[in-house]
C-alpha atoms as a PDB file:
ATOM      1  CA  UNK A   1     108.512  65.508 100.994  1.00  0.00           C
ATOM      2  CA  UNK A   2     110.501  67.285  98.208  1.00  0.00           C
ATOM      3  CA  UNK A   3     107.935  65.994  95.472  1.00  0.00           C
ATOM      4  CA  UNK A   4     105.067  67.235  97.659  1.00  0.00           C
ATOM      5  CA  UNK A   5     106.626  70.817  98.081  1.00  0.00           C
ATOM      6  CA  UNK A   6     107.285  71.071  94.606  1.00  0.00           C
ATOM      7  CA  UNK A   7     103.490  69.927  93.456  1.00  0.00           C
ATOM      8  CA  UNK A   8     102.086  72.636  96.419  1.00  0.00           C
ATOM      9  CA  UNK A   9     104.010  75.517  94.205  1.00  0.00           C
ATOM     10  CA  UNK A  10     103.245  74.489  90.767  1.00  0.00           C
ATOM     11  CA  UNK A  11      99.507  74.577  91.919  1.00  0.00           C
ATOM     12  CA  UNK A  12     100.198  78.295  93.277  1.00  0.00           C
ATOM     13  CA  UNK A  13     102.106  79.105  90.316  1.00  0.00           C
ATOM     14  CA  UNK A  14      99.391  78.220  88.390  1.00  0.00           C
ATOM     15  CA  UNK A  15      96.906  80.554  89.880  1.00  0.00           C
ATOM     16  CA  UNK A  16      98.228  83.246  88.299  1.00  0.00           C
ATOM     17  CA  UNK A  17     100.016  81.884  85.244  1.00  0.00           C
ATOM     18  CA  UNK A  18      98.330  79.551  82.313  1.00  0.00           C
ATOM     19  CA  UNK A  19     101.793  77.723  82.017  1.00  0.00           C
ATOM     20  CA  UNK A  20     100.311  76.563  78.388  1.00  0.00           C
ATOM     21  CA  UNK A  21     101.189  80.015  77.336  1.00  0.00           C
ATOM     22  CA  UNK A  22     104.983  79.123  77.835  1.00  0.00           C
ATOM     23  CA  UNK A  23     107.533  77.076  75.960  1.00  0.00           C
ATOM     24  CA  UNK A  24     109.386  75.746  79.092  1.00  0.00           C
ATOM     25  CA  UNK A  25     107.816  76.030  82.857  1.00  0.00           C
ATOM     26  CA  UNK A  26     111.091  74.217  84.858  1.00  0.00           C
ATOM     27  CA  UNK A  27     111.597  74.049  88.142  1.00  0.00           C
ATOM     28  CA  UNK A  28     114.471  75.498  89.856  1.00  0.00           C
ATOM     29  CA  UNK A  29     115.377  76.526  93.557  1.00  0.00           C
ATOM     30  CA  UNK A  30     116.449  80.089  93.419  1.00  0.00           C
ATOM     31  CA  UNK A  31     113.830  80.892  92.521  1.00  0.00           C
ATOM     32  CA  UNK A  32     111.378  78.280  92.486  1.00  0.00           C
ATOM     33  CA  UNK A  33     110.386  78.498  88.619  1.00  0.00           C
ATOM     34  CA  UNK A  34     111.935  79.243  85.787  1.00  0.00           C
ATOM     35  CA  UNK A  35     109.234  80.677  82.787  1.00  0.00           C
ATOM     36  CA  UNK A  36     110.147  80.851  78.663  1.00  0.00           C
ATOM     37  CA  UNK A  37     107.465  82.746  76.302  1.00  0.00           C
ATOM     38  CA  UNK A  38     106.749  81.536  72.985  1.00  0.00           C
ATOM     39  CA  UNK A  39     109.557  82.777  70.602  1.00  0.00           C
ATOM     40  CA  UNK A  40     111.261  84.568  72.965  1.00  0.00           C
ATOM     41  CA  UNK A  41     115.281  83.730  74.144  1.00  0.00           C
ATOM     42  CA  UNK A  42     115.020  85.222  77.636  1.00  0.00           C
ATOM     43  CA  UNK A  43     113.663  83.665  80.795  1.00  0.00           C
ATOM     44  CA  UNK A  44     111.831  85.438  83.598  1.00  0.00           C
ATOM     45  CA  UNK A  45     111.506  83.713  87.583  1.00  0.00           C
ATOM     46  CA  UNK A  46     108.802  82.951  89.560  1.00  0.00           C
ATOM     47  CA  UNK A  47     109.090  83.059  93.674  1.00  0.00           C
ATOM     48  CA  UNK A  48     106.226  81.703  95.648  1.00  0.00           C
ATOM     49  CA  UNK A  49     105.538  81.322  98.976  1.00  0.00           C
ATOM     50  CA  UNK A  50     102.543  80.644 101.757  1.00  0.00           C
ATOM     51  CA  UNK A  51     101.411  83.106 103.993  1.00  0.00           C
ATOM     52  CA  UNK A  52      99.805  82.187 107.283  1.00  0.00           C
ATOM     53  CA  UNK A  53      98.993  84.191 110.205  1.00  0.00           C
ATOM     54  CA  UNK A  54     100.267  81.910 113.332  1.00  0.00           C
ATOM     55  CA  UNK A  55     102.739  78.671 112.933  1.00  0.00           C
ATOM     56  CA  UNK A  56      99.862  76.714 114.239  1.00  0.00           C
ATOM     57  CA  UNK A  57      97.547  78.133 110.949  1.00  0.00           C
ATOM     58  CA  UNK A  58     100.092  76.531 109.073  1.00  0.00           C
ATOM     59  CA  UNK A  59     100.370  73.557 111.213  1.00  0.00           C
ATOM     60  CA  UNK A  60      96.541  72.676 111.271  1.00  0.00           C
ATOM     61  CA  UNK A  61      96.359  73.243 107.407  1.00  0.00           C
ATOM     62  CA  UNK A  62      99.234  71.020 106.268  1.00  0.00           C
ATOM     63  CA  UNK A  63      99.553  68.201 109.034  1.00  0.00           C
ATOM     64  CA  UNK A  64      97.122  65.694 107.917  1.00  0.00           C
ATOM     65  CA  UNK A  65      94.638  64.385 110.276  1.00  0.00           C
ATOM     66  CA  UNK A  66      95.596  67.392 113.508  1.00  0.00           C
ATOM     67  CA  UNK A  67      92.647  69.092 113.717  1.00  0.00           C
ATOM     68  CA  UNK A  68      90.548  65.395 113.963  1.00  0.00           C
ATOM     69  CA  UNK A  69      92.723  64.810 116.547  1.00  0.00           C
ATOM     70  CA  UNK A  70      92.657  67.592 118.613  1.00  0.00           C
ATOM     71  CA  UNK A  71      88.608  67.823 118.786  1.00  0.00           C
ATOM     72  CA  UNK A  72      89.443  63.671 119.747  1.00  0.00           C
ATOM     73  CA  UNK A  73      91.553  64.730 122.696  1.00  0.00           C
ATOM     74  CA  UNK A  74      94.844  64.190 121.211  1.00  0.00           C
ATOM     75  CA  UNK A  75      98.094  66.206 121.615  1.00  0.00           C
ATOM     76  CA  UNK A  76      98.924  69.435 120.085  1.00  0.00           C
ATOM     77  CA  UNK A  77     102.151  68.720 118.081  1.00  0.00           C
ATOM     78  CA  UNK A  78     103.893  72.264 118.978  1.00  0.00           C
ATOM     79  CA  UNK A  79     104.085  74.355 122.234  1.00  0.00           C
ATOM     80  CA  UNK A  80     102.655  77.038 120.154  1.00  0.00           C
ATOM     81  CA  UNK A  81      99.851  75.229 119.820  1.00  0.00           C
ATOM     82  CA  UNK A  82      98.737  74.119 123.570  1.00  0.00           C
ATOM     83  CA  UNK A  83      96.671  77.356 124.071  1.00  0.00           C
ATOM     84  CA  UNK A  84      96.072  78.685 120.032  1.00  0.00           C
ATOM     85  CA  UNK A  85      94.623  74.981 119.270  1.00  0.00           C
ATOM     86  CA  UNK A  86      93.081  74.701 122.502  1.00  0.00           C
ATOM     87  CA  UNK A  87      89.436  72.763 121.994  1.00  0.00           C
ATOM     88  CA  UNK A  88      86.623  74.885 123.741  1.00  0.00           C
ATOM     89  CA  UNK A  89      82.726  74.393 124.350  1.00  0.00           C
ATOM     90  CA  UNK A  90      80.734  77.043 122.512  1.00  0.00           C
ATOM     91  CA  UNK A  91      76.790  77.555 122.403  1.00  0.00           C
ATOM     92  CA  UNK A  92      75.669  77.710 118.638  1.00  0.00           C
ATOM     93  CA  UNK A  93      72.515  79.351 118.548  1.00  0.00           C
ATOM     94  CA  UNK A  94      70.759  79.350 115.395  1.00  0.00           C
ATOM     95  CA  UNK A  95      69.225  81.927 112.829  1.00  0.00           C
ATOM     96  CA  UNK A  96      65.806  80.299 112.474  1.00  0.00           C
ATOM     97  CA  UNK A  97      65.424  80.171 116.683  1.00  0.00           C
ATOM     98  CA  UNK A  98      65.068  75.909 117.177  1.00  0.00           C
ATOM     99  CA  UNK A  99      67.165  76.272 119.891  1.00  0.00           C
ATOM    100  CA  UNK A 100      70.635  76.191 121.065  1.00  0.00           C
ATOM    101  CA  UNK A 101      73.420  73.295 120.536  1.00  0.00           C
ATOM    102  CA  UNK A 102      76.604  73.418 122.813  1.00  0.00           C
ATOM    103  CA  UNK A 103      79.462  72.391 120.527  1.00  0.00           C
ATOM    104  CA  UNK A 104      83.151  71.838 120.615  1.00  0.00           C
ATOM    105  CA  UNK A 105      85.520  74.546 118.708  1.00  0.00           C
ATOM    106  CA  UNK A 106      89.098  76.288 118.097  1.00  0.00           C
ATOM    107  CA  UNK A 107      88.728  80.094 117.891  1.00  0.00           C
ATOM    108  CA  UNK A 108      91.291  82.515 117.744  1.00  0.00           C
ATOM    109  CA  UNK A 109      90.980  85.823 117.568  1.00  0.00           C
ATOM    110  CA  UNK A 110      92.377  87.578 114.295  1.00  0.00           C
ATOM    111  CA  UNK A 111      94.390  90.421 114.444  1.00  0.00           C
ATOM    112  CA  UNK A 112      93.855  94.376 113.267  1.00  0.00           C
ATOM    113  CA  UNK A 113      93.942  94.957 109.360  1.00  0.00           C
ATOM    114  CA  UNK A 114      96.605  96.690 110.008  1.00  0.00           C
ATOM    115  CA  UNK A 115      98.762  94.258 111.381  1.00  0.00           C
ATOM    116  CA  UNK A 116      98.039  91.605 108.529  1.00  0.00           C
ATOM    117  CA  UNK A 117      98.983  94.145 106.280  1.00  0.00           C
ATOM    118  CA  UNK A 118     102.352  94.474 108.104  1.00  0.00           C
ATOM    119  CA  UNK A 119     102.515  90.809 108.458  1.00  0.00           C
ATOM    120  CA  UNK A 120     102.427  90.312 104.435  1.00  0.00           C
ATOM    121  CA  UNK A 121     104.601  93.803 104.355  1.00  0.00           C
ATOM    122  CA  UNK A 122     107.308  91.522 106.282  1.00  0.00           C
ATOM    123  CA  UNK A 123     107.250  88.544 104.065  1.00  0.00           C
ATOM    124  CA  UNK A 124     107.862  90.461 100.945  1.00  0.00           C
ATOM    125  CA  UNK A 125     111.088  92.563 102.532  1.00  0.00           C
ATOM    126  CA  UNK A 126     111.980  88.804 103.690  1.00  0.00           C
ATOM    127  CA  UNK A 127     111.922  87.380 100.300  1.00  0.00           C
ATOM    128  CA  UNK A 128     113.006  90.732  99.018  1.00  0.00           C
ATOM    129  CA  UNK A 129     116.651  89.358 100.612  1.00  0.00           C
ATOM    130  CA  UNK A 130     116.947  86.798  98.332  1.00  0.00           C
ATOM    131  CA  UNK A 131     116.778  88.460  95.181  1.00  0.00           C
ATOM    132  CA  UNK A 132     120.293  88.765  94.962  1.00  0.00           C
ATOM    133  CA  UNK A 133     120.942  85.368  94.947  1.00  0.00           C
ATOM    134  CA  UNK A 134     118.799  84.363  91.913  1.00  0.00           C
ATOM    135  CA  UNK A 135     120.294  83.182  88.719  1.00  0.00           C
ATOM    136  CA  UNK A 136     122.057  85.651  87.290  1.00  0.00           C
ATOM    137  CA  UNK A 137     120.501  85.177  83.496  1.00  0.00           C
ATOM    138  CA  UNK A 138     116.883  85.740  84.326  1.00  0.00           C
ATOM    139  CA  UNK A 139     115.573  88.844  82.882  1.00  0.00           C
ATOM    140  CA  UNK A 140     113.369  89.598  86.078  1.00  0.00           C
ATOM    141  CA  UNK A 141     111.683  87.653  88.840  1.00  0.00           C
ATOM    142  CA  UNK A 142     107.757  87.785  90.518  1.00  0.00           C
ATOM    143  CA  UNK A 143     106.681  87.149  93.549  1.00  0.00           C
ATOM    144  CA  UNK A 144     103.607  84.790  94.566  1.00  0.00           C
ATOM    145  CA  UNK A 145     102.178  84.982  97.548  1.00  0.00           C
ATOM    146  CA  UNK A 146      99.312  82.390  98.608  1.00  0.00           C
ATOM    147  CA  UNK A 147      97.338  84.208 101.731  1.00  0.00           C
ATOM    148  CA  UNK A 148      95.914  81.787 103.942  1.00  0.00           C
ATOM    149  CA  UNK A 149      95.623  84.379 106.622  1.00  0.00           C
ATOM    150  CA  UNK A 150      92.537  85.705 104.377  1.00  0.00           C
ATOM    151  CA  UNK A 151      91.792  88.812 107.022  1.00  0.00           C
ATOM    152  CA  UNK A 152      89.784  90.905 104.514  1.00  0.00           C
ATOM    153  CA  UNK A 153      87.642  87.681 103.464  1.00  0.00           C
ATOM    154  CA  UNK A 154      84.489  89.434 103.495  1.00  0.00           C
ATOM    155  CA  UNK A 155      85.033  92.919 102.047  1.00  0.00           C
ATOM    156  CA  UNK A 156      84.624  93.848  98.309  1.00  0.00           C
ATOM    157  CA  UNK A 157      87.096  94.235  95.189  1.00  0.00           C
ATOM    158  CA  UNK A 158      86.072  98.094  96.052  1.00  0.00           C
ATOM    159  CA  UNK A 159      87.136  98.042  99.043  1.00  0.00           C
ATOM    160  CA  UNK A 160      90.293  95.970  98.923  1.00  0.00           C
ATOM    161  CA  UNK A 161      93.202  99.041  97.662  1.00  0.00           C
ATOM    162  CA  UNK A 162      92.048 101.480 100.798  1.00  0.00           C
ATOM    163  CA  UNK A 163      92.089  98.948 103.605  1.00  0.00           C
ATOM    164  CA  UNK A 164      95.324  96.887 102.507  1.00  0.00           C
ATOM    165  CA  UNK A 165      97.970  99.922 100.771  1.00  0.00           C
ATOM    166  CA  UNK A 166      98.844 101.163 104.362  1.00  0.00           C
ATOM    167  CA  UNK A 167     102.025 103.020 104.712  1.00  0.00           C
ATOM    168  CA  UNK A 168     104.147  99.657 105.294  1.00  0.00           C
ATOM    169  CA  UNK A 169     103.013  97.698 102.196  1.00  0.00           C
ATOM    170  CA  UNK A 170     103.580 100.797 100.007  1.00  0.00           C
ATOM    171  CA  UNK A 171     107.326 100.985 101.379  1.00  0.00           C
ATOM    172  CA  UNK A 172     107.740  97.462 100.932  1.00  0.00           C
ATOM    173  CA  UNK A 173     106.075  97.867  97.339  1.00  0.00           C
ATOM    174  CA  UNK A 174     108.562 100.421  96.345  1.00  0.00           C
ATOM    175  CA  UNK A 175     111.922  98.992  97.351  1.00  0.00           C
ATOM    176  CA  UNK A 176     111.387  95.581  96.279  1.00  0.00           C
ATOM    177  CA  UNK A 177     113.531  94.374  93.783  1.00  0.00           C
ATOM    178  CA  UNK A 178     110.467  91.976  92.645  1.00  0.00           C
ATOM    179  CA  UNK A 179     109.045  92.941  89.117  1.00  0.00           C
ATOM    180  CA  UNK A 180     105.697  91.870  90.501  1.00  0.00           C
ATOM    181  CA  UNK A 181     104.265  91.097  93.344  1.00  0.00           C
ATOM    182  CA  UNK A 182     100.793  88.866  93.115  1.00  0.00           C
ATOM    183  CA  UNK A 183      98.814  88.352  96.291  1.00  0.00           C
ATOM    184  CA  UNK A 184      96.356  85.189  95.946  1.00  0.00           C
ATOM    185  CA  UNK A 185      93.161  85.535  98.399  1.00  0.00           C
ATOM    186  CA  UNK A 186      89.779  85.676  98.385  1.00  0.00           C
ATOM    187  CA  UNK A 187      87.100  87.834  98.311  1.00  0.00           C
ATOM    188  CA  UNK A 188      83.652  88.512  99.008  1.00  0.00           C
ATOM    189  CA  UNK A 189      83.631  84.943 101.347  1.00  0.00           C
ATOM    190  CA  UNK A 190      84.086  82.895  97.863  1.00  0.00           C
ATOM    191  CA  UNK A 191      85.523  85.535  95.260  1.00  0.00           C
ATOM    192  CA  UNK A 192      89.438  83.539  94.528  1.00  0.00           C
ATOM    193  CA  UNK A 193      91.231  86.865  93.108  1.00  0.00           C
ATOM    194  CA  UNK A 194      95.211  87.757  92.442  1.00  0.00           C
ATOM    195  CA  UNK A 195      96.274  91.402  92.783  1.00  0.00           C
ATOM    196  CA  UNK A 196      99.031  92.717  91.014  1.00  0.00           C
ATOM    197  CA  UNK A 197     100.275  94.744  93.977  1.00  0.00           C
ATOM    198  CA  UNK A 198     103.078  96.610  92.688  1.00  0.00           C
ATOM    199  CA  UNK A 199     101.070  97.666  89.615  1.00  0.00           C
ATOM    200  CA  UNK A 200      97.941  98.565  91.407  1.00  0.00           C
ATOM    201  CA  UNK A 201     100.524 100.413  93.704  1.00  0.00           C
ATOM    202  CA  UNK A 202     102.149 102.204  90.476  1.00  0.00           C
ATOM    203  CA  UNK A 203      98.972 103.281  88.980  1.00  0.00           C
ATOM    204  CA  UNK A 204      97.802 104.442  92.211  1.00  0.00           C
ATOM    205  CA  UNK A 205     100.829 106.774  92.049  1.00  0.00           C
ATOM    206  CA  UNK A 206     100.497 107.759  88.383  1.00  0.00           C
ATOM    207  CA  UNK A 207      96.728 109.400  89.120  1.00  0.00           C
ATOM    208  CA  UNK A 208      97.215 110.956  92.225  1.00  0.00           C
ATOM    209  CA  UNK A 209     100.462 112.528  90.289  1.00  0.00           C
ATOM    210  CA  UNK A 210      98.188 113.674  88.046  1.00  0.00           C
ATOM    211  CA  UNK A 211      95.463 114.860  90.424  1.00  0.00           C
ATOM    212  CA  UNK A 212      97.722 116.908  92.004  1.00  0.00           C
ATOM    213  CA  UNK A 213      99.425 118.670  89.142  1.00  0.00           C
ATOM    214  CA  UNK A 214      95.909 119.362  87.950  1.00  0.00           C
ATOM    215  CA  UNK A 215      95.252 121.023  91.327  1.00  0.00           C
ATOM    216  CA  UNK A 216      98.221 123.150  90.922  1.00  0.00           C
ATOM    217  CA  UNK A 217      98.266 124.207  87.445  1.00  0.00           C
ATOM    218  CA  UNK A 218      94.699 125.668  88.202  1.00  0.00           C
END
């Protein structure tokens, strides 16, 4: 429903923002939230959106009740679905040696790094289209995105910028018209971070600028 919707992108919006710190969080459509500092006369927007790797990710997730259903033999609600969802027998054999347990699972396989990273390249040049069509008096607008696809799950802070700021995400970084970009995932298996992308991307920039006219000037 609407109401549902609108309570799944306050709780994103609120992953990154303390809406306390405002005087006026309102909802709007294009784009989805309107934001008002203290003592200040101009409003800034807020865009957020989902990101999932397959239709049936997002499927499983948010259709109460599937995934029950499917390990109880019932149908898979899209076509999509018939061989992504399918249930299959696995062995589970565990760490301590007590033997083996056949059990029923969904497993997919997940794609290259480098094709998430397109994948999440795409839905900001997607939502990058819209910009235009924002209200006019906003003094910017940021982007949220809430990864579900959650690829680099086990890999550290660290690691994060050198595995994820491939060539398309830096492209898409640069010719956004997006003030900010904030990508929600996790971490280290249990480590529930937001990025700044386009700043991380700008600082990025700034030293190796530097680095370089160092190397030159000596």
């Amino acid at each position: 429903s609407q109401a549902e919707r609108k309570n799944r992108e306050r709780a994103i919006l609120e992953m990154v923002y303390d809406v306390d710190r405002f005087d006026s969080v309102r909802d709007s459509e294009s784009p989805d939230f309107v934001l008002q500092h203290h003592n200040q006369n101009e409003c800034f927007g807020v865009e957020v959106t989902e990101f999932y790797l397959t239709g049936s990710d997002a499927r499983i997730r948010n259709i109460s009740g599937y995934m029950p259903s499917l390990f109880a033999g019932g149908p898979a609600r899209h076509r999509e679905d018939v061989d992504a969802l399918k249930v299959r027998k696995a062995t589970l054999t565990r760490a301590d040696g007590s033997g083996d347990e056949i059990i029923d699972v969904i497993s997919r396989k997940l794609p290259e790094v480098s094709a998430y990273v397109r994948m999440v390249a795409d839905v900001i040049e997607r939502k990058d289209q819209k910009v235009a069509t924002y209200e006019r008096k906003l003094s910017y607008v940021n982007l949220v995105i809430l990864d579900h696809g959650n690829r680099l799950i086990t890999v550290s802070p660290e690691q994060f910028y050198p595995l994820f700021y491939t060539a398309e995400l830096r492209k898409a970084l640069a010719q956004t018209g997006f003030r900010e970009v904030f990508f929600v995932t996790t971490l280290e298996k249990t480590r529930r971070v937001y990025v700044p992308l386009k700043t991380l991307f700008l600082v990025s920039e700034f030293y190796m600028f530097y680095w370089a006219q160092d190397e030159y000037q000596e």
